[in-house]
C-alpha atoms as a PDB file:
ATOM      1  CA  UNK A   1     -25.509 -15.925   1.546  1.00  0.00           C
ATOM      2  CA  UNK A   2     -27.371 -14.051  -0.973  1.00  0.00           C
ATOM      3  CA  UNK A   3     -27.169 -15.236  -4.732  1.00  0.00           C
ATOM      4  CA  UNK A   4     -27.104 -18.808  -3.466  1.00  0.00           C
ATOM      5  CA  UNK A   5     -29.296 -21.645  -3.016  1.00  0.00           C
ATOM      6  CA  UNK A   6     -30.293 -22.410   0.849  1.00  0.00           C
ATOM      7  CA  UNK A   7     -28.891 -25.596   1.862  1.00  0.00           C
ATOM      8  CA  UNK A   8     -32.509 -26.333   3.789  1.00  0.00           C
ATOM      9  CA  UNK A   9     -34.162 -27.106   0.877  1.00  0.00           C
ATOM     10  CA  UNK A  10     -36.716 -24.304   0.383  1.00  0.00           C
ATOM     11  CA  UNK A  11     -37.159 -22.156  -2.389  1.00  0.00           C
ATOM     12  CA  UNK A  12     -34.878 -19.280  -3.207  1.00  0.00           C
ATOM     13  CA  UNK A  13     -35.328 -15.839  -2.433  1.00  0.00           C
ATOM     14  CA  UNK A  14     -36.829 -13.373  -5.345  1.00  0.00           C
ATOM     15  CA  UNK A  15     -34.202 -12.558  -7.532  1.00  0.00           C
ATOM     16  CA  UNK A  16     -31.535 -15.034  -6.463  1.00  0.00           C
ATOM     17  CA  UNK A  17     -28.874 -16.219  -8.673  1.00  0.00           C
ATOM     18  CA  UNK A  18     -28.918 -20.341  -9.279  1.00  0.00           C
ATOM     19  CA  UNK A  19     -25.309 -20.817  -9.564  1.00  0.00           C
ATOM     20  CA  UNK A  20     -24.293 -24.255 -10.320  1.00  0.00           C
ATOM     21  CA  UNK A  21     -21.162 -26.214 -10.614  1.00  0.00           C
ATOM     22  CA  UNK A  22     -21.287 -25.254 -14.452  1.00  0.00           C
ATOM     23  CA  UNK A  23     -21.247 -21.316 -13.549  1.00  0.00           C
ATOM     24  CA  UNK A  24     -18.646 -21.854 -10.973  1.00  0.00           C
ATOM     25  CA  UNK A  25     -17.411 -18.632  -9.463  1.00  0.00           C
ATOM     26  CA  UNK A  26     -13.745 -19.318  -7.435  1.00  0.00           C
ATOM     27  CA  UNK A  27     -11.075 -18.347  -9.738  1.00  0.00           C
ATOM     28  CA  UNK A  28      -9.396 -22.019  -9.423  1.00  0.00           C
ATOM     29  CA  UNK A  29     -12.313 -23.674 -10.455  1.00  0.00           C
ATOM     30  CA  UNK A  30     -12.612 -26.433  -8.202  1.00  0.00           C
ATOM     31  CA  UNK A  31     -15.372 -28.190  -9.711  1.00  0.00           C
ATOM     32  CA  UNK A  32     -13.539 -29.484 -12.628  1.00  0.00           C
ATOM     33  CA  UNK A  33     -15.316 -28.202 -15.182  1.00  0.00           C
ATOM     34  CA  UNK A  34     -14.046 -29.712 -18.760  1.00  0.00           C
ATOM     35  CA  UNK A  35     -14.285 -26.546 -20.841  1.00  0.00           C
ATOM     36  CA  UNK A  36     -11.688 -25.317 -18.527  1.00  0.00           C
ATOM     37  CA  UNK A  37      -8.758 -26.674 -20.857  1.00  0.00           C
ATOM     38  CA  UNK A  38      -7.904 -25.041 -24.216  1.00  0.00           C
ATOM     39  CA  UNK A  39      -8.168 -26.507 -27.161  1.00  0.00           C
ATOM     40  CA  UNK A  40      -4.807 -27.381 -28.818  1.00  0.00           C
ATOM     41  CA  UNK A  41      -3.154 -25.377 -30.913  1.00  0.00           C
ATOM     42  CA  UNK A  42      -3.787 -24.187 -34.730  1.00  0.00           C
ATOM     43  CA  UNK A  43      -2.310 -27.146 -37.094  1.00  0.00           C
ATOM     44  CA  UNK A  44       1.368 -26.727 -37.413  1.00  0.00           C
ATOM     45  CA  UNK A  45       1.961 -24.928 -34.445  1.00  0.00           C
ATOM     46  CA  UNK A  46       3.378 -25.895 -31.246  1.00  0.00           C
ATOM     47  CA  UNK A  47       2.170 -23.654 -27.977  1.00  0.00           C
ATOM     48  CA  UNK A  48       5.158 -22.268 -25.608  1.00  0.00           C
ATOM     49  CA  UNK A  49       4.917 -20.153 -22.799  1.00  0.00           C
ATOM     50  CA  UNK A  50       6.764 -16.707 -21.674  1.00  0.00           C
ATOM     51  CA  UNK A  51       6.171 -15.831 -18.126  1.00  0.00           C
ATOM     52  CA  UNK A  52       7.207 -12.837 -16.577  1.00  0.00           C
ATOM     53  CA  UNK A  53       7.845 -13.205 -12.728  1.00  0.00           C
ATOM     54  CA  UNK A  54       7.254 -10.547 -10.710  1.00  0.00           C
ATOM     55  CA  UNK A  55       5.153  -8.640  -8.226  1.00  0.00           C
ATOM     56  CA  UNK A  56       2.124  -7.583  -9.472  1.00  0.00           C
ATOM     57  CA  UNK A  57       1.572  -4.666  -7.228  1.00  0.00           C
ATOM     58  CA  UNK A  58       5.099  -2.815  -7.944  1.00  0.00           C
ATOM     59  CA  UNK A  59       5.429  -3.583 -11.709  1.00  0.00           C
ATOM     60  CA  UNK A  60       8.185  -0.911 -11.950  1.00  0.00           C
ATOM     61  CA  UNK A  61      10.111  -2.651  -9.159  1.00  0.00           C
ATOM     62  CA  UNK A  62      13.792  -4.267  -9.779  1.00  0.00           C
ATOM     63  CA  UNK A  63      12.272  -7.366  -9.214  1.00  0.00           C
ATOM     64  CA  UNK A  64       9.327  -7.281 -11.893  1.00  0.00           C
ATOM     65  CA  UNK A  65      11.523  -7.031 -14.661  1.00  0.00           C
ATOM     66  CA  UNK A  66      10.245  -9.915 -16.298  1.00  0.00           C
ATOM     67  CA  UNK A  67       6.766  -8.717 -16.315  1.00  0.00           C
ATOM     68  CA  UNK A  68       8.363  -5.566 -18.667  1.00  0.00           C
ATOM     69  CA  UNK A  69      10.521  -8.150 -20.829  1.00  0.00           C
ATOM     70  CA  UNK A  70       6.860  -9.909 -21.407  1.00  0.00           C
ATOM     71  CA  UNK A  71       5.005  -6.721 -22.643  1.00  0.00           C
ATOM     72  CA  UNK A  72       7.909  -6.130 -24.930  1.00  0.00           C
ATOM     73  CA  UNK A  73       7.578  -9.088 -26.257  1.00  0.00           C
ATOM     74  CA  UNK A  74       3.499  -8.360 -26.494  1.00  0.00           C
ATOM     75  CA  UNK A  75       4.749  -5.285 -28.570  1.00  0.00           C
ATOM     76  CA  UNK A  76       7.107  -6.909 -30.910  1.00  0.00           C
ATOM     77  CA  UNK A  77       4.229  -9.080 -31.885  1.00  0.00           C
ATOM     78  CA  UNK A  78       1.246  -6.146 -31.772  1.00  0.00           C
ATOM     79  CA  UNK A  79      -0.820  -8.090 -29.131  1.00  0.00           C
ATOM     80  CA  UNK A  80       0.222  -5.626 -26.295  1.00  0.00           C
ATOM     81  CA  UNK A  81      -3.179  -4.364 -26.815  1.00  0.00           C
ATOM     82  CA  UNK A  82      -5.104  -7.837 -26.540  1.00  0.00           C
ATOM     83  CA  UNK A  83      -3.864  -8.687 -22.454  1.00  0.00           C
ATOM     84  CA  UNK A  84      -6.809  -9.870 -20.629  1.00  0.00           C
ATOM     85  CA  UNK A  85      -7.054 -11.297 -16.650  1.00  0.00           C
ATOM     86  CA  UNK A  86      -8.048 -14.651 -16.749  1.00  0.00           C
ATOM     87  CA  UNK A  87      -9.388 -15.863 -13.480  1.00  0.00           C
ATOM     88  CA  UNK A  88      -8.500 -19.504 -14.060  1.00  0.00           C
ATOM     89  CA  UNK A  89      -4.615 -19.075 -13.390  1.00  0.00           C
ATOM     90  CA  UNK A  90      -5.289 -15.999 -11.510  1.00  0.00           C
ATOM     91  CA  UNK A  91      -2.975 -14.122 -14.415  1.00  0.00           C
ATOM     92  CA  UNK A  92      -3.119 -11.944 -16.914  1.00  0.00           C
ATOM     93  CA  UNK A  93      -2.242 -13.251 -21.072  1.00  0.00           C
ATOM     94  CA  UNK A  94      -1.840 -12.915 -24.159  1.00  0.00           C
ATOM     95  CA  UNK A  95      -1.537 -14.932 -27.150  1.00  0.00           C
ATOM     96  CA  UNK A  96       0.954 -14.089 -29.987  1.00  0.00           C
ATOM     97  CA  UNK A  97       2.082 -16.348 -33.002  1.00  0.00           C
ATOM     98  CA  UNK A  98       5.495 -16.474 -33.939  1.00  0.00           C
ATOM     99  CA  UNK A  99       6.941 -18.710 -36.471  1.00  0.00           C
ATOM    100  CA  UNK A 100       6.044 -22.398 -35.782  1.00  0.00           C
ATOM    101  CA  UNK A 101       5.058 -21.449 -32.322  1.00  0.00           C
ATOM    102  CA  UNK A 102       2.047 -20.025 -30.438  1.00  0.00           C
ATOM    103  CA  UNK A 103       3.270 -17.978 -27.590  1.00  0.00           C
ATOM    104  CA  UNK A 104       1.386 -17.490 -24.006  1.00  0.00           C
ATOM    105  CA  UNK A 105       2.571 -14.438 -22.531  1.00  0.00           C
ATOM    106  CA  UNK A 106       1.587 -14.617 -18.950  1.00  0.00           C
ATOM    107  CA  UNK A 107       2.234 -12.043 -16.127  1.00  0.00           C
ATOM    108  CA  UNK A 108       1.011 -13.947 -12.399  1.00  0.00           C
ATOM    109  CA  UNK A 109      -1.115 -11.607 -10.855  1.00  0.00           C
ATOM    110  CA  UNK A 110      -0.048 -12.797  -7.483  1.00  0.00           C
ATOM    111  CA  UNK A 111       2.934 -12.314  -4.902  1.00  0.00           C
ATOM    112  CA  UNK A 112       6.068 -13.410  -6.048  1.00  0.00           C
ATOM    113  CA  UNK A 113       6.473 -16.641  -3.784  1.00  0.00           C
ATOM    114  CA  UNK A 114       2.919 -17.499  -5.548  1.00  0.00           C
ATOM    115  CA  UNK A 115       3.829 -17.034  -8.948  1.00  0.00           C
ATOM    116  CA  UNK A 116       4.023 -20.953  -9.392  1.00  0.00           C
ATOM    117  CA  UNK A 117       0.107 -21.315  -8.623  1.00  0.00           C
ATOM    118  CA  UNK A 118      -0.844 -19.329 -11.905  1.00  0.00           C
ATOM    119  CA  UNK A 119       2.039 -20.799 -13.902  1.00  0.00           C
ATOM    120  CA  UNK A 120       0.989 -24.820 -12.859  1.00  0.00           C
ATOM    121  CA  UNK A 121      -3.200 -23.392 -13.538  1.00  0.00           C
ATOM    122  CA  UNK A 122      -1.488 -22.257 -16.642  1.00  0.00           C
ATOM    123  CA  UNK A 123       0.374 -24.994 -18.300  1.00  0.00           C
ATOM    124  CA  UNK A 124      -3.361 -27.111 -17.309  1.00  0.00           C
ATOM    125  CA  UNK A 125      -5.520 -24.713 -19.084  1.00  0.00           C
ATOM    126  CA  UNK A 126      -3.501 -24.604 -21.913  1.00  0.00           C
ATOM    127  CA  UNK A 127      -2.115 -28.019 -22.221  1.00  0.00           C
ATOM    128  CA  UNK A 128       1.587 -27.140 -21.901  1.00  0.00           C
ATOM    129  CA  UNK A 129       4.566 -29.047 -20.585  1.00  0.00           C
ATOM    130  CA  UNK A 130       7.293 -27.806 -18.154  1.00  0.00           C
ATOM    131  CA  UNK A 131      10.165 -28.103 -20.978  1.00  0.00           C
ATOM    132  CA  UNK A 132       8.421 -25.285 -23.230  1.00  0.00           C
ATOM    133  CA  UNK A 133       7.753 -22.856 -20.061  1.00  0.00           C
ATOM    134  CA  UNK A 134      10.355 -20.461 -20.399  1.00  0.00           C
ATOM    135  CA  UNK A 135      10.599 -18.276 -16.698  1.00  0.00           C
ATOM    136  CA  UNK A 136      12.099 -14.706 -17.212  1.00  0.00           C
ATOM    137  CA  UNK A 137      13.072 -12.849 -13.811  1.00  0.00           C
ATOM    138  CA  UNK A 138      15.504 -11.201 -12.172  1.00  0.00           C
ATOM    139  CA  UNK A 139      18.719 -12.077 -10.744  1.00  0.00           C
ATOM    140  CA  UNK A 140      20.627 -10.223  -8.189  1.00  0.00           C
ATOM    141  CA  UNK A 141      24.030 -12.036  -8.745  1.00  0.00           C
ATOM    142  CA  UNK A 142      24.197 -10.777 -12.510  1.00  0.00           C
ATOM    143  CA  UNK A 143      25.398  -7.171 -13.252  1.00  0.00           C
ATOM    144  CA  UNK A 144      22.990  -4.876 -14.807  1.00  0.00           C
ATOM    145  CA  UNK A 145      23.698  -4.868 -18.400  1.00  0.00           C
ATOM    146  CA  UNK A 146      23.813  -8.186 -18.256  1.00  0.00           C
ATOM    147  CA  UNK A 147      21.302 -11.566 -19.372  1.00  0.00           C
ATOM    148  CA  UNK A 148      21.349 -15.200 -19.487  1.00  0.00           C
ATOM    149  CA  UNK A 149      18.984 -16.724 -21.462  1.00  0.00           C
ATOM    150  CA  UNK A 150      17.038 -19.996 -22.160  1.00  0.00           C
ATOM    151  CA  UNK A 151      19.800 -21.425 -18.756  1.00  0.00           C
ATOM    152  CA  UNK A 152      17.913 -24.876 -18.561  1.00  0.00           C
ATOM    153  CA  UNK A 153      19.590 -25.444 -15.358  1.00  0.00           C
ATOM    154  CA  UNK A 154      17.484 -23.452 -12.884  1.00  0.00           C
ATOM    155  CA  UNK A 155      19.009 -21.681 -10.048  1.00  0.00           C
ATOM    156  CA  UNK A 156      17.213 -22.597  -6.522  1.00  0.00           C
ATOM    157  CA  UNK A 157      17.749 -18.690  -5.239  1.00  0.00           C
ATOM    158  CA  UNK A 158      14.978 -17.089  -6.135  1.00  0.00           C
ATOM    159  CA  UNK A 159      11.663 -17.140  -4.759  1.00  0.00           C
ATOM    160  CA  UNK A 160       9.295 -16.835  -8.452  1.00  0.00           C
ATOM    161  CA  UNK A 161      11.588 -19.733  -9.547  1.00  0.00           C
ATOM    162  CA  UNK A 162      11.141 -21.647  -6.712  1.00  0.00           C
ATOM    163  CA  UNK A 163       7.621 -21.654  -6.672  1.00  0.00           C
ATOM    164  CA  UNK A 164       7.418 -22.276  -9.928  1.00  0.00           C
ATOM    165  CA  UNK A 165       9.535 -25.773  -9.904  1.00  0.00           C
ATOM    166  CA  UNK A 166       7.581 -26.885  -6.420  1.00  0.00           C
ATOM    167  CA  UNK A 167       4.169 -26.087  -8.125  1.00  0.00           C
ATOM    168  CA  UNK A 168       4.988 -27.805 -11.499  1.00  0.00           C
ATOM    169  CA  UNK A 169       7.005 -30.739  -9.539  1.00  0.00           C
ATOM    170  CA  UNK A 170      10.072 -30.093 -12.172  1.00  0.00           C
ATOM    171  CA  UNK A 171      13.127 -28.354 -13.037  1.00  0.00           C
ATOM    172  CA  UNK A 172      13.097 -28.544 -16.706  1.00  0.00           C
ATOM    173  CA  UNK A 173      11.806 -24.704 -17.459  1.00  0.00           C
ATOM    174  CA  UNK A 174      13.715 -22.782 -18.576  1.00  0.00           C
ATOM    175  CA  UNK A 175      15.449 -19.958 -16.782  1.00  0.00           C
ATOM    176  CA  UNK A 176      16.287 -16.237 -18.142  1.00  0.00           C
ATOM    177  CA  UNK A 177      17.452 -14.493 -15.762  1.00  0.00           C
ATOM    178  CA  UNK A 178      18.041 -10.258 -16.376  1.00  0.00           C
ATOM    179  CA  UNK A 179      20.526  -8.811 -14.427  1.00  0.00           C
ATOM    180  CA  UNK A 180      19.593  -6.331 -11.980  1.00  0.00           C
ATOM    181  CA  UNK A 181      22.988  -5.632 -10.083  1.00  0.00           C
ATOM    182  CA  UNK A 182      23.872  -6.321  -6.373  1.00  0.00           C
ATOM    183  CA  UNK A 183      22.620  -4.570  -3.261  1.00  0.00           C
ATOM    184  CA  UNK A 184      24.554  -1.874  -1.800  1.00  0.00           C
ATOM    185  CA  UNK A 185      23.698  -3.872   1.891  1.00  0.00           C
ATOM    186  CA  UNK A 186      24.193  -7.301   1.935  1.00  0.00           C
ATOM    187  CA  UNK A 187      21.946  -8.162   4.986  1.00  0.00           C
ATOM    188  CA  UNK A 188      18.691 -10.126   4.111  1.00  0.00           C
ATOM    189  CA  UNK A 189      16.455  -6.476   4.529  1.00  0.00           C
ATOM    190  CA  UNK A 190      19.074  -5.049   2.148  1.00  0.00           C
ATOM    191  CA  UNK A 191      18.484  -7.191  -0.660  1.00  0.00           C
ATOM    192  CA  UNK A 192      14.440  -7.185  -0.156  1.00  0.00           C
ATOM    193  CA  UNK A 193      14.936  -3.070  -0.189  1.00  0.00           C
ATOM    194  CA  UNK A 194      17.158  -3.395  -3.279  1.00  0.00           C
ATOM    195  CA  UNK A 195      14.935  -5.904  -5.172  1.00  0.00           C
ATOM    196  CA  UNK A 196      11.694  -4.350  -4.173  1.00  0.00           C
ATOM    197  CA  UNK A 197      13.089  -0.345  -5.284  1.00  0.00           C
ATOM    198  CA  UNK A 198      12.985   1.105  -9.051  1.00  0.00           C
ATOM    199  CA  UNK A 199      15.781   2.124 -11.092  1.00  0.00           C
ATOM    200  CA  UNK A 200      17.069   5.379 -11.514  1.00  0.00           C
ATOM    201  CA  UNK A 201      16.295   7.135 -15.287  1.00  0.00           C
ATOM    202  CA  UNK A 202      20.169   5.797 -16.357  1.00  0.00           C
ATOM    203  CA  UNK A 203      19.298   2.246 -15.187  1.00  0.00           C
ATOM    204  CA  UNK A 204      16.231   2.192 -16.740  1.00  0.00           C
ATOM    205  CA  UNK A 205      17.365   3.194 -20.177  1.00  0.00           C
ATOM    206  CA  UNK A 206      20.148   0.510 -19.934  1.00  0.00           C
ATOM    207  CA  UNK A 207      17.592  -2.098 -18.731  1.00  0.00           C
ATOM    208  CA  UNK A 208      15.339  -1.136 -22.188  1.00  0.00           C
ATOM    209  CA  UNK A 209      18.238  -2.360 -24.096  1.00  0.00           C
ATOM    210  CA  UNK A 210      19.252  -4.928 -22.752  1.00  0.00           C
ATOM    211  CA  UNK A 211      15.534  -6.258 -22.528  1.00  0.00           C
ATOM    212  CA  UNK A 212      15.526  -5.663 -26.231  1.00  0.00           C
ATOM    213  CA  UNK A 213      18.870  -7.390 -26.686  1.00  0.00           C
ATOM    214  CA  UNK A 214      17.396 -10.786 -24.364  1.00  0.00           C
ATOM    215  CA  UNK A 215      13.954 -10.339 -26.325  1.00  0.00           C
ATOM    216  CA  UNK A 216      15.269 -10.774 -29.685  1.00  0.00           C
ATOM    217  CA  UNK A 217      17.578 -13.536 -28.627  1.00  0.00           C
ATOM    218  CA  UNK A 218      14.722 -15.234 -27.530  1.00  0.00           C
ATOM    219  CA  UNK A 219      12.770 -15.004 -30.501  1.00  0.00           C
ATOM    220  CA  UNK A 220      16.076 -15.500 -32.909  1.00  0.00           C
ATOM    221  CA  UNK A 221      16.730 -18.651 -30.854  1.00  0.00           C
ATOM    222  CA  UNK A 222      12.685 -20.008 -31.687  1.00  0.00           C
ATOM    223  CA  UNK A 223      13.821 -19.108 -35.717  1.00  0.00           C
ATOM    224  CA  UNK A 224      16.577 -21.691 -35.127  1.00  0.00           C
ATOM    225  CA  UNK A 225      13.842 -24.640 -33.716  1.00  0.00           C
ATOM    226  CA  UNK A 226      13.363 -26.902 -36.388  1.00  0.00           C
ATOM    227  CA  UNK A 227       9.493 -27.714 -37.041  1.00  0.00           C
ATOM    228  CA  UNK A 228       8.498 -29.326 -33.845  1.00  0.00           C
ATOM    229  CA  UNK A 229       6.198 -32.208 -33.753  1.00  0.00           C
ATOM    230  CA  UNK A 230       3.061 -31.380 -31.891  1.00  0.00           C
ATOM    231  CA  UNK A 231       2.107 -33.760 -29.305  1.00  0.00           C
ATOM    232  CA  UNK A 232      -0.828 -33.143 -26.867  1.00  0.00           C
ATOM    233  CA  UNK A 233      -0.402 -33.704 -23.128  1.00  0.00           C
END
């Protein structure tokens, strides 16, 4: 395969790459390279993280609303401009600061029912356990207009949230869920038409608000934390 070393033994080609297992290319890095994990945090802080579920190929879909409730929160804190794909959870982040805590805003850019693969690669890189990993997604059983937020009890009926609980092996992230109404059909096919479809212009607007509304909750309910003490994992 060109850019790589011959497993005979003989000398390169011209102009080949030597890639070793300190240049690893796969986007899981397999190898195990050290330099993988982030440092810890700035003194003082302690490190969270916000992660939109979704689909990364219909980002405008019913069921990507978390994905929009992360770049709002990207905005609120002026880093909307910093997101940046990193290959080693297969997602794309940003980092924003906000009170005693430092914030990873991830978006999985994978399927849905993989969304817990970038999530666990997440929480490794950047040292974080399951208990600050807040999951916002949709929910098809709430009305639209309608949020529950920070629900530590995590419903087993949706498929980001699932794979996010079998990949991280626990239940203790938390769950806010944004309503997005109930299918007009009721059969499976209905519900995967409804989820996967886009709002109308009215819907949308009353999704912006009530995205703000669950944003700012969030963030008012971090003002309440007390000073955490910052352990390393």
């Amino acid at each position: 395969m060109p850019g790589y070393r011959k497993h005979s033994g003989g000398k390169p080609e011209p102009g080949a790459v030597q890639r070793t297992l300190s240049s690893c290319p796969c986007p899981w890095r397999v190898c195990g390279r050290s330099d993988d994990v982030e440092p810890p945090p700035p003194d003082g802080l302690h490190r969270i993280m916000m992660v939109g579920l979704g689909n990364y190929q219909i980002q405008s879909s019913r069921c990507s609303v978390g994905m929009v409730a992360v770049n709002i929160l990207a905005k609120k804190h002026n880093v909307d401009a910093t997101w940046h794909f990193d290959r080693r959870c297969n997602a794309k982040i940003a980092v924003a600061v906000h009170g005693h805590h430092e914030i990873i805003l991830l978006k999985p850019q994978q399927f849905m029912k993989m969304n817990g693969v970038s999530v666990r690669r997440a929480a490794e890189v950047y040292q974080i356990a399951p208990v600050d990993i807040f999951m916002i997604h949709d929910q098809i059983y709430l009305p639209l207009g309608k949020y529950v937020p920070g629900k530590k009890e995590t419903i087993r009926n949706h498929n980001g949230v699932n794979s996010c609980i079998n990949e991280m092996k626990s239940n203790l992230m938390a769950s806010v869920m944004i309503g997005i109404g109930p299918p007009p059909h009721t059969t499976k096919r209905g519900r995967l038409h409804h989820k996967l479809g886009r709002f109308s212009e009215d819907q949308q607007r009353k999704l912006m608000q009530v995205l703000e509304q669950c944003t700012n909750n969030l963030l008012e309910d971090l003002d309440k934390c007390e000073k955490p003490e910052v352990q390393n994992l």
